[in-house]
C-alpha atoms as a PDB file:
ATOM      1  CA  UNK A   1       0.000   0.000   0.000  1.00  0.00           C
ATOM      2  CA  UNK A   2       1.478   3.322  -0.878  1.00  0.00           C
ATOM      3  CA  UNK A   3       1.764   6.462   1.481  1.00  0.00           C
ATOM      4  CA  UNK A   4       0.221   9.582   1.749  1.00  0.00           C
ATOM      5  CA  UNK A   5       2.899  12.358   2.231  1.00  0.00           C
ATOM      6  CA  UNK A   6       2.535  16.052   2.697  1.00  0.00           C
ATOM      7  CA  UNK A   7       5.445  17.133   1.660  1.00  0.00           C
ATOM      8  CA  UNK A   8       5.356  20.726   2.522  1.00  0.00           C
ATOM      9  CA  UNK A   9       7.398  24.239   2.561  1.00  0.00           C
ATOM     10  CA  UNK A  10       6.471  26.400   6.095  1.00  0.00           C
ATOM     11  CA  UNK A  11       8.079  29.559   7.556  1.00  0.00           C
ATOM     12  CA  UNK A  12       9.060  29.275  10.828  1.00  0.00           C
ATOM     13  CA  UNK A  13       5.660  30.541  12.302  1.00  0.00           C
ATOM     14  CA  UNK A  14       3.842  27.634  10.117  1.00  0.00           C
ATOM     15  CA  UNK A  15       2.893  29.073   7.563  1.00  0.00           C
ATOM     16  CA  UNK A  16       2.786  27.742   3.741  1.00  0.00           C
ATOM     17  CA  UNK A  17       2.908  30.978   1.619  1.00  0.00           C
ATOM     18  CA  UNK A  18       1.699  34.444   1.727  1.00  0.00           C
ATOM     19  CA  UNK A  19      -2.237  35.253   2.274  1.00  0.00           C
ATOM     20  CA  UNK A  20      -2.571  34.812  -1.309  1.00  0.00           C
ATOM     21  CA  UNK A  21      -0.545  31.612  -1.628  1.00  0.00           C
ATOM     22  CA  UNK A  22       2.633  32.762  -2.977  1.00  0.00           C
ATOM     23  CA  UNK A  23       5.339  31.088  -1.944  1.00  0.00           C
ATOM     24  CA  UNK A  24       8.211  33.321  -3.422  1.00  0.00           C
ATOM     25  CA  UNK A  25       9.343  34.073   0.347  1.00  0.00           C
ATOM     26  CA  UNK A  26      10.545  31.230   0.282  1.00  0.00           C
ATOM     27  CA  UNK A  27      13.185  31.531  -3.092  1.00  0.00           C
ATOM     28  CA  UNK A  28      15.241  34.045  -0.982  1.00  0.00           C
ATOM     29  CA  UNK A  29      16.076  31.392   1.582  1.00  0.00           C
ATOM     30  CA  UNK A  30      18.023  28.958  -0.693  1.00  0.00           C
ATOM     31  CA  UNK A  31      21.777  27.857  -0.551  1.00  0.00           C
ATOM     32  CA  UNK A  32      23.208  25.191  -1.996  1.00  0.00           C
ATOM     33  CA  UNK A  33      24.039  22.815   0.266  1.00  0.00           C
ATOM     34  CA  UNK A  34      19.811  22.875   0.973  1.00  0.00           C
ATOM     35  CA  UNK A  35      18.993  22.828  -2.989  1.00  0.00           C
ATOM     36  CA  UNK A  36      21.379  19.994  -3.293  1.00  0.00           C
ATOM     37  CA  UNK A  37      20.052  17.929  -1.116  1.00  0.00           C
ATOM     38  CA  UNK A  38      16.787  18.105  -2.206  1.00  0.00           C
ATOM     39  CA  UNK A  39      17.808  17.959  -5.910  1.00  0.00           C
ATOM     40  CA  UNK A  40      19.287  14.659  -4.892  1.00  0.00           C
ATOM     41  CA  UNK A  41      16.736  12.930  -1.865  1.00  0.00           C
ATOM     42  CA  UNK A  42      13.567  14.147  -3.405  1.00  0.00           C
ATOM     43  CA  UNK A  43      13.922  15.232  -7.111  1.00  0.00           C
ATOM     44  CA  UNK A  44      10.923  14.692  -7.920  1.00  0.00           C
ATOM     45  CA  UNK A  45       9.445  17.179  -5.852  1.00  0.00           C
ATOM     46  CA  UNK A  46      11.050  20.022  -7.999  1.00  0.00           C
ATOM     47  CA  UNK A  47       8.906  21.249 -10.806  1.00  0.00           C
ATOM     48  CA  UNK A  48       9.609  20.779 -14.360  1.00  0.00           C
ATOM     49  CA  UNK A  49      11.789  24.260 -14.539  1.00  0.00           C
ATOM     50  CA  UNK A  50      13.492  23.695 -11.402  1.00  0.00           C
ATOM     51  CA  UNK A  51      14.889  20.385 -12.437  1.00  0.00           C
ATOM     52  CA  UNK A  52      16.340  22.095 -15.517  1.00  0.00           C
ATOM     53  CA  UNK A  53      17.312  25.001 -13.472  1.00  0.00           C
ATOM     54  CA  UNK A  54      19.225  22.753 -11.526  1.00  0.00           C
ATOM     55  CA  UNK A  55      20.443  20.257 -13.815  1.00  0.00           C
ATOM     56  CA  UNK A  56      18.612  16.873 -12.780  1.00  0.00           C
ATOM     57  CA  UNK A  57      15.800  16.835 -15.638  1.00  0.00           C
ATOM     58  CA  UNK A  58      16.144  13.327 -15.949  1.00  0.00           C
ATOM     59  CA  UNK A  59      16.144  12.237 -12.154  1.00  0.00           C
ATOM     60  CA  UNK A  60      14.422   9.475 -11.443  1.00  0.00           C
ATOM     61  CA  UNK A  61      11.330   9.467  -8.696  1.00  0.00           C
ATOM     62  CA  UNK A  62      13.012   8.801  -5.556  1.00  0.00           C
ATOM     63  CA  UNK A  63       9.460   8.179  -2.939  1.00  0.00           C
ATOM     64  CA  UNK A  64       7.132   9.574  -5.027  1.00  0.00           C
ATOM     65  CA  UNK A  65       5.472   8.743  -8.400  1.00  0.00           C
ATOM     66  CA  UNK A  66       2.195  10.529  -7.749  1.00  0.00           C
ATOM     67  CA  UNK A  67       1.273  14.496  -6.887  1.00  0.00           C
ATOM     68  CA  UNK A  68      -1.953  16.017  -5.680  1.00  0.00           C
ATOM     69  CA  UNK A  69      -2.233  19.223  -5.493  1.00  0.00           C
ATOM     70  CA  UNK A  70      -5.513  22.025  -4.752  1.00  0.00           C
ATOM     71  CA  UNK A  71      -6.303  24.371  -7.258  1.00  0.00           C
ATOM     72  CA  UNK A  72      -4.766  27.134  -5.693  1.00  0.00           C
ATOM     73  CA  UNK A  73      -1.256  25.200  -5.931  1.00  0.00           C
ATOM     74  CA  UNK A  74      -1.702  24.509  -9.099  1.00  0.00           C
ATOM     75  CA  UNK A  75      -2.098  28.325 -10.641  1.00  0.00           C
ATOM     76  CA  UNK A  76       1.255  29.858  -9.677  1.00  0.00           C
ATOM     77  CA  UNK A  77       2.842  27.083 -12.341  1.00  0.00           C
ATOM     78  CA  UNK A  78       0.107  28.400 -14.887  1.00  0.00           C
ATOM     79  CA  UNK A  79       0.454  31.793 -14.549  1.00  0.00           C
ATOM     80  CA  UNK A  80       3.618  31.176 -16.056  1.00  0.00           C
ATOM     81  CA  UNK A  81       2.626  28.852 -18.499  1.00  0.00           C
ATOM     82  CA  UNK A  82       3.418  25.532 -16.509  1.00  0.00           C
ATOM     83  CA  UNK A  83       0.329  23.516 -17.420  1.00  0.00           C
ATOM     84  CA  UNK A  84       2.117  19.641 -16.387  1.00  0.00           C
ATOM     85  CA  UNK A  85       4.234  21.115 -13.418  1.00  0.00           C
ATOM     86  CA  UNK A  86       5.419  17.441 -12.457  1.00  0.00           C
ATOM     87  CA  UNK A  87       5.094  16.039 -15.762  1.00  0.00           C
ATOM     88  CA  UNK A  88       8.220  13.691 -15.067  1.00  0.00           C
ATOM     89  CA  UNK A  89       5.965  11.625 -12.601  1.00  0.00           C
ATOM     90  CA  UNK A  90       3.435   9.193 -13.959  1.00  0.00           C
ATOM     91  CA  UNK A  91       0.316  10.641 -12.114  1.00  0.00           C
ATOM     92  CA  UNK A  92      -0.313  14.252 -11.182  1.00  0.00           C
ATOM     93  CA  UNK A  93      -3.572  15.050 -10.096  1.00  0.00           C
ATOM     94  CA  UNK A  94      -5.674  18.336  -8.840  1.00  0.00           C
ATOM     95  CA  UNK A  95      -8.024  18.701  -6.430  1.00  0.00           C
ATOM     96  CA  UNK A  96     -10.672  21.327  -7.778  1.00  0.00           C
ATOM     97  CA  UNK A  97     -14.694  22.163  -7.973  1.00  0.00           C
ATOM     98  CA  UNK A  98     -14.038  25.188 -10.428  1.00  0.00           C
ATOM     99  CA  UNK A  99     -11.934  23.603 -13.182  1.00  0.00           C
ATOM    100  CA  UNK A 100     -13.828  21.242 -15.486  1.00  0.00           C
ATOM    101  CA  UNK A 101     -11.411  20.411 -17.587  1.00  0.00           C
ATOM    102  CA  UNK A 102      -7.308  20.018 -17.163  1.00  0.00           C
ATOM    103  CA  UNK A 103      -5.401  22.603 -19.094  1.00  0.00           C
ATOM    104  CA  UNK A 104      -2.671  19.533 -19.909  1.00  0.00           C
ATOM    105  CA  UNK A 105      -3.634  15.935 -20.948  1.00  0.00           C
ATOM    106  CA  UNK A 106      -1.368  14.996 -18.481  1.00  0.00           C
ATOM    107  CA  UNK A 107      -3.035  16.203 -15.381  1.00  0.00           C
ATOM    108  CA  UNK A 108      -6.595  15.024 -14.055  1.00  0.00           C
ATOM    109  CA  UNK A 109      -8.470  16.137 -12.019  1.00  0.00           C
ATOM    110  CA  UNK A 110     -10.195  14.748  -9.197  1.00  0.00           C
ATOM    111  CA  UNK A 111     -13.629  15.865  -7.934  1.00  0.00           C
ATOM    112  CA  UNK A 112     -16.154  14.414  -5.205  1.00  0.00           C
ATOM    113  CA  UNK A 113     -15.174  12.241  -2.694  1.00  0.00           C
ATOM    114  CA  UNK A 114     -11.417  13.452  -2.492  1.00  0.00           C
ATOM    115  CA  UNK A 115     -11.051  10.590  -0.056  1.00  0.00           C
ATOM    116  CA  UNK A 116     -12.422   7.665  -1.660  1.00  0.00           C
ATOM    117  CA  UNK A 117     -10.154   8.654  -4.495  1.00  0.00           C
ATOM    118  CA  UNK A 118      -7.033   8.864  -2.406  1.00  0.00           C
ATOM    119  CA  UNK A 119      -7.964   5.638  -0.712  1.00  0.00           C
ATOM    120  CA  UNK A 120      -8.060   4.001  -4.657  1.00  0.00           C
ATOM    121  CA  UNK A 121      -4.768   5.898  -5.487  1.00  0.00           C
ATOM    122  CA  UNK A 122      -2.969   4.518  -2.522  1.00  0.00           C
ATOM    123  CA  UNK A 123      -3.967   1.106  -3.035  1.00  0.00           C
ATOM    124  CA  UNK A 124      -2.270   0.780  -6.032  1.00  0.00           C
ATOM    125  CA  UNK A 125       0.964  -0.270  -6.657  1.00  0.00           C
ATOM    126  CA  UNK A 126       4.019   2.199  -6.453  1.00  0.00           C
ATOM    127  CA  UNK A 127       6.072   4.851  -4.620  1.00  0.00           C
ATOM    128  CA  UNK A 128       4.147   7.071  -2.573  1.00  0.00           C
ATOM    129  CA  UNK A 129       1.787   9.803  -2.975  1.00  0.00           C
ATOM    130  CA  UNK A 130       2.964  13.280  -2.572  1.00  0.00           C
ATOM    131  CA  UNK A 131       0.468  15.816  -1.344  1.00  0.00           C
ATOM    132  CA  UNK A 132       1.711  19.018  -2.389  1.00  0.00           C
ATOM    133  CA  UNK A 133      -0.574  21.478  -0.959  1.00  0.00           C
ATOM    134  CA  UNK A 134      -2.443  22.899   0.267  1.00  0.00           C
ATOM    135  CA  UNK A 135      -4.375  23.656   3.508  1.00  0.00           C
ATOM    136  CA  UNK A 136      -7.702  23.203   2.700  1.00  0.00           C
ATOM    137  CA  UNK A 137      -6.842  19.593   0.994  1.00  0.00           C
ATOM    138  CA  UNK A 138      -4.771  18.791   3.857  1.00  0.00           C
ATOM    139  CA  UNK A 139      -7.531  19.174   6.281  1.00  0.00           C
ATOM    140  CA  UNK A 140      -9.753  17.013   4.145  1.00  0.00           C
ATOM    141  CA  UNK A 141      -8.031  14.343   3.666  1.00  0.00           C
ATOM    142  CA  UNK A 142      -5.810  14.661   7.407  1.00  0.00           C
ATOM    143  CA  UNK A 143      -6.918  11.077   8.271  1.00  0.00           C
ATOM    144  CA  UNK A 144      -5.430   9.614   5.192  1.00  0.00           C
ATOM    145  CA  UNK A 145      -1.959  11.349   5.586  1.00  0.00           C
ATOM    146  CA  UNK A 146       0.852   8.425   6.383  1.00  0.00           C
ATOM    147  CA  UNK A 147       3.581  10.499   7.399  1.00  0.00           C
ATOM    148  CA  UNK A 148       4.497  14.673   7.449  1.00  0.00           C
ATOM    149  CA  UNK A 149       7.799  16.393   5.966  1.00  0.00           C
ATOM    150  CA  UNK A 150       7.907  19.567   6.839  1.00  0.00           C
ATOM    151  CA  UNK A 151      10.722  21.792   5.015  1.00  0.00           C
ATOM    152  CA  UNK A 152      11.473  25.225   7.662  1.00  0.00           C
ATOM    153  CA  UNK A 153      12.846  27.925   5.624  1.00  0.00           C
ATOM    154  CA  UNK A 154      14.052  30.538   8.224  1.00  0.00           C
ATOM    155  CA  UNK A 155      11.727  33.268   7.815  1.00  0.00           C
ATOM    156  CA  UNK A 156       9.093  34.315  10.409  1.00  0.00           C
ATOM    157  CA  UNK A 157       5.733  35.543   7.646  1.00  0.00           C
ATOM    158  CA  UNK A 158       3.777  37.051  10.872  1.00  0.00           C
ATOM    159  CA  UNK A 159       0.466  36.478   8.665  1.00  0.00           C
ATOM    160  CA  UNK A 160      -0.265  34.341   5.447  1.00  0.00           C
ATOM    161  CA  UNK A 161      -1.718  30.321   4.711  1.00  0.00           C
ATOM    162  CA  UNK A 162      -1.395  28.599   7.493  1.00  0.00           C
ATOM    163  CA  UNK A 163       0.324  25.056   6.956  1.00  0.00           C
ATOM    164  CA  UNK A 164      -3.196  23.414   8.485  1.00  0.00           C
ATOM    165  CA  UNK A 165      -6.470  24.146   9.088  1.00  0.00           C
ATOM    166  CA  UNK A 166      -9.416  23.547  10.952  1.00  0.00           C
ATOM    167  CA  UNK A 167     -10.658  19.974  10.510  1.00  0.00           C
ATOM    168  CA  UNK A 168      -6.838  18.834  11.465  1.00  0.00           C
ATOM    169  CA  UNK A 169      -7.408  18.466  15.149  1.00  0.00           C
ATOM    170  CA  UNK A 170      -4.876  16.717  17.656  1.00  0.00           C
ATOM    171  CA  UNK A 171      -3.260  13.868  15.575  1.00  0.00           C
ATOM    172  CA  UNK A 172      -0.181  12.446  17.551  1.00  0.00           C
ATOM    173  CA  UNK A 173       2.953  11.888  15.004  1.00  0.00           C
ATOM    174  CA  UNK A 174       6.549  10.352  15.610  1.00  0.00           C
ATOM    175  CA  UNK A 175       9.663  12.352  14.752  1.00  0.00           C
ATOM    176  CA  UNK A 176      11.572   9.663  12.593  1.00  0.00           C
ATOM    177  CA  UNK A 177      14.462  11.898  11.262  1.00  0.00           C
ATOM    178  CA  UNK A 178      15.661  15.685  11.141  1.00  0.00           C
ATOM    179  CA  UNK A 179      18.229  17.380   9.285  1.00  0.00           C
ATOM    180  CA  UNK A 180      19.522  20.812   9.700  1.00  0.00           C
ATOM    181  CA  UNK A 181      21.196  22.888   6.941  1.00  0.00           C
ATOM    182  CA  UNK A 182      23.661  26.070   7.343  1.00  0.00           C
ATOM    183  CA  UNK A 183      21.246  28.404   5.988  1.00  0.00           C
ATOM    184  CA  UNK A 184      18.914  27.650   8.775  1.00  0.00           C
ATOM    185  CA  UNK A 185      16.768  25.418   6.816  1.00  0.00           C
ATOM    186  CA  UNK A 186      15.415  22.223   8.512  1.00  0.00           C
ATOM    187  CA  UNK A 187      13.709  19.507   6.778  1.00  0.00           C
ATOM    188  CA  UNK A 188      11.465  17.346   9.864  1.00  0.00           C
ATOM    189  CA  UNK A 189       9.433  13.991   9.189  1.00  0.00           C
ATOM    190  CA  UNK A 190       7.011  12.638  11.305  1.00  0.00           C
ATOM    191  CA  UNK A 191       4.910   9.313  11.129  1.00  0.00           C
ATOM    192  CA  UNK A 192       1.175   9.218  11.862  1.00  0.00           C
ATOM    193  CA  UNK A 193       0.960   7.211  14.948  1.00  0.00           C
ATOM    194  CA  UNK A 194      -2.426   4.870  13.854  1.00  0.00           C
END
């Protein structure tokens, strides 16, 4: 059975991107010992201009070979033109009640029971399931998340998306690693404890 990971950017005062979303903040907190290891642990969390950007466009998926994302993750990449933001893993999928069709043959959407679906997805066979973002599908499907990696970038927002929100409630986890980075970045995972 695959997992369910949200895989997720957060200031240090939890939150996931600006009021509006935008995650930019984020860009100015980058060195390269932090790039590189996440260029080379998790490439295929980097979209498809990252991964050119930083030179591992052919990287192989190392935990994940499926992405869901909300709408509202989804739009910064097509703003810009990025219609198949993952497009090197086999399945990307987005969450949405407003879209009724996908702007790229190789995303799908999901609609209805978000949860039923995810239960489907994660039976299959396969690397795990990347949940991308953001709050509001975090919160709906917070009983189906496996396990939490939470990426710190050391910057304090004051205001913005918060990385959950209501519907989460208590949910004891287990730290199972850490690492810390010289630009102050930390990258955290915790298992669900069932």
């Amino acid at each position: 059975m695959r997992k369910l990971t949200y895989f997720i950017a957060t200031s240090v005062d939890g939150f996931i991107g600006a009021p509006d979303g935008n995650g930019d903040c984020f860009y100015a907190h980058l060195d390269p010992e932090f790039t590189g290891y996440l260029a080379s642990e998790y490439p295929e969390t980097v979209s498809a201009l990252g991964r050119e950007h930083l030179g591992i466009a052919g990287a192989p998926p190392r935990h994940f070979d499926a992405v869901i994302m909300g709408r509202r993750t989804y739009e910064p990449g097509l703003a810009v033109g990025m219609t198949s933001p993952y497009g090197h893993l086999p399945e990307q999928y987005v969450v949405s009640r407003g879209l009724t069709a996908a702007p790229d043959p190789e995303v799908r959407l999901l609609h209805g029971d978000i949860v039923a679906a995810v239960r489907e997805l994660k039976a299959r066979d396969g690397l795990g399931i990347w949940l991308c973002g953001g709050a509001d599908l975090a919160a709906q499907l917070i009983d189906e998340i496996d396990e939490f990696v939470v990426k710190t970038y050391p910057v304090f927002l004051g205001t913005g998306m918060p990385m959950s929100r209501a519907g989460f409630g208590a949910r004891p986890l287990e730290l199972t690693w850490s690492k810390t980075f010289g630009g102050g970045q930390t990258v955290t995972a915790y298992a669900r404890r069932r």
